[in-house]
C-alpha atoms as a PDB file:
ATOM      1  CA  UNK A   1     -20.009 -18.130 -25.771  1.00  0.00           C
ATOM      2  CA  UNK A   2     -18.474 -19.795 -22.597  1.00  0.00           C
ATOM      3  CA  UNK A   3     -20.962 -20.014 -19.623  1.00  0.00           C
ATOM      4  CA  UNK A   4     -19.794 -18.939 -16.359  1.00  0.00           C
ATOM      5  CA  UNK A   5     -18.898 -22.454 -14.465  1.00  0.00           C
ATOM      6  CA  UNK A   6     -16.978 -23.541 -17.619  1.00  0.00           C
ATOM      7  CA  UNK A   7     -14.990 -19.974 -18.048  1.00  0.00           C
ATOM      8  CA  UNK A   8     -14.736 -20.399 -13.933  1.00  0.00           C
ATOM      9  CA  UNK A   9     -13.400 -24.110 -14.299  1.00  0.00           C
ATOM     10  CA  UNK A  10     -10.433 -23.155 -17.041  1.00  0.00           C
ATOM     11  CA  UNK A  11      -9.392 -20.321 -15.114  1.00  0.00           C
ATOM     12  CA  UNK A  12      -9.160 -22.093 -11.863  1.00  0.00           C
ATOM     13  CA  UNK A  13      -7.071 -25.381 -14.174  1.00  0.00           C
ATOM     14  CA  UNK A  14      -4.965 -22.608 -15.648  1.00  0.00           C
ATOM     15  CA  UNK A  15      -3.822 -21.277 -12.590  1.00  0.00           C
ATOM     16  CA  UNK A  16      -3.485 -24.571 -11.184  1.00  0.00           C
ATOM     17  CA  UNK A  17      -1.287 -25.735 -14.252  1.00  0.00           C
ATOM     18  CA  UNK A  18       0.683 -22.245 -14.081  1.00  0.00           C
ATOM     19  CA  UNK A  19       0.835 -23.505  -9.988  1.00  0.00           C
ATOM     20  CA  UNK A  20       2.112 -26.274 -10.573  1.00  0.00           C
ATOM     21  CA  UNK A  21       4.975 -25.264 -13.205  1.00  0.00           C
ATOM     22  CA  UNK A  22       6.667 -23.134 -10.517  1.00  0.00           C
ATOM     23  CA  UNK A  23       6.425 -26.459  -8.632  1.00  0.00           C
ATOM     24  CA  UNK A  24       7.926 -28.426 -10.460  1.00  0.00           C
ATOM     25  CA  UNK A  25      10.869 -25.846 -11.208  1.00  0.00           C
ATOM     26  CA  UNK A  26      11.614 -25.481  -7.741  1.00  0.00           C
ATOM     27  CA  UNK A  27      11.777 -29.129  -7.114  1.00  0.00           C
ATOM     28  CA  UNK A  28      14.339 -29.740  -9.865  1.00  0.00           C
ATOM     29  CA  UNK A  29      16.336 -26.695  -8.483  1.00  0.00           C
ATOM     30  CA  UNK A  30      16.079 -28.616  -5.084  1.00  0.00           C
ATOM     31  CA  UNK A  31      17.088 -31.826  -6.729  1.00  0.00           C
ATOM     32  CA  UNK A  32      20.020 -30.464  -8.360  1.00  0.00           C
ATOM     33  CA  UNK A  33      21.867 -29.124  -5.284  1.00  0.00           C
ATOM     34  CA  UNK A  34      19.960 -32.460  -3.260  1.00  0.00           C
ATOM     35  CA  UNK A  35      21.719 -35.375  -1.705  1.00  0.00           C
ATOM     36  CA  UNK A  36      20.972 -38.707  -2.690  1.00  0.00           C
ATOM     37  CA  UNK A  37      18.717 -39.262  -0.151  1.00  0.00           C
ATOM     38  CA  UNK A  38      16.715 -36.009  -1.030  1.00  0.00           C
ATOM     39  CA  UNK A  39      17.253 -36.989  -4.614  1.00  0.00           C
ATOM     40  CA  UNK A  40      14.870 -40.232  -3.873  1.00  0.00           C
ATOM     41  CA  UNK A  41      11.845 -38.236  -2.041  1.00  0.00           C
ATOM     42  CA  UNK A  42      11.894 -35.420  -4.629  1.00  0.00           C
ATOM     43  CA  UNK A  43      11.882 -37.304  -7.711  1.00  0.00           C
ATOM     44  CA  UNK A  44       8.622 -39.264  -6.559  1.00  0.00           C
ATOM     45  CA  UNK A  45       7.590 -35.755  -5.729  1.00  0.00           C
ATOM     46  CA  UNK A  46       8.553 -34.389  -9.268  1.00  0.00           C
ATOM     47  CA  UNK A  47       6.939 -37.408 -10.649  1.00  0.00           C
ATOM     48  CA  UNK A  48       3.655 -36.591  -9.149  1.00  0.00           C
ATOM     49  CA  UNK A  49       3.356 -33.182  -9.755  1.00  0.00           C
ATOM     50  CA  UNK A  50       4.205 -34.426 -13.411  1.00  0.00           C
ATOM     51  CA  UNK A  51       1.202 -36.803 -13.110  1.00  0.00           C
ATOM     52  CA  UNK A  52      -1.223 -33.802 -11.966  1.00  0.00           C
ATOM     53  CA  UNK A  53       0.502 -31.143 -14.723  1.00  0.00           C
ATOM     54  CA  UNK A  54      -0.834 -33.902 -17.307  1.00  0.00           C
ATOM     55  CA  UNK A  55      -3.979 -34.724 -16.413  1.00  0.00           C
ATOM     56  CA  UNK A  56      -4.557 -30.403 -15.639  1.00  0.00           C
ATOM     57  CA  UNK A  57      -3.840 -30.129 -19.345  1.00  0.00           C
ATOM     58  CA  UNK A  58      -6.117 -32.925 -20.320  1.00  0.00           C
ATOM     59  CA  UNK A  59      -9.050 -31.594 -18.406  1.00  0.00           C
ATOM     60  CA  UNK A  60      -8.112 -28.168 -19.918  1.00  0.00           C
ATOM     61  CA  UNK A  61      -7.853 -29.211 -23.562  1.00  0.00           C
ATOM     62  CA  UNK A  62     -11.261 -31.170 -22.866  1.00  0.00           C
ATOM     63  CA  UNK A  63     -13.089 -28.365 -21.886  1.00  0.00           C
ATOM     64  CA  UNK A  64     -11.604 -26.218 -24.827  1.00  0.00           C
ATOM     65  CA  UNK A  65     -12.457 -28.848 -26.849  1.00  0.00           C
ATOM     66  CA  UNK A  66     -15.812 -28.455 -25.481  1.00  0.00           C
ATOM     67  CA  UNK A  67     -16.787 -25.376 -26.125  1.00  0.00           C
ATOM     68  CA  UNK A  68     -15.627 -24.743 -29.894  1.00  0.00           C
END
């Protein structure tokens, strides 16, 4: 069985990850109608929101990992 802090700790990284996939959407929405200025500050944006999406699913699959 999953104790409480661990069961607390993936649902709180799930939402985060779900968070952060609307995110990410929006920003390549944003980039798509963007100049090329916004183009430059967005895609570093993109980039790390990318960054924090992978290490989110690390941490997840860790704790998963974890508890089987």
């Amino acid at each position: 069985m999953v104790a409480k802090e661990t069961k607390a700790e993936l649902d709180k990284l799930k939402k985060r990850y779900k968070d952060l996939g609307g995110s990410i959407d929006g920003l390549l929405e944003a980039i798509s109608r963007g100049s090329t200025t916004s183009d430059a500050v967005l895609s570093t944006e993109l980039t790390k929101a990318r960054m924090e999406l992978a290490s989110i699913a690390r941490r997840l699959q860790g704790l998963q990992n974890d508890d089987d």
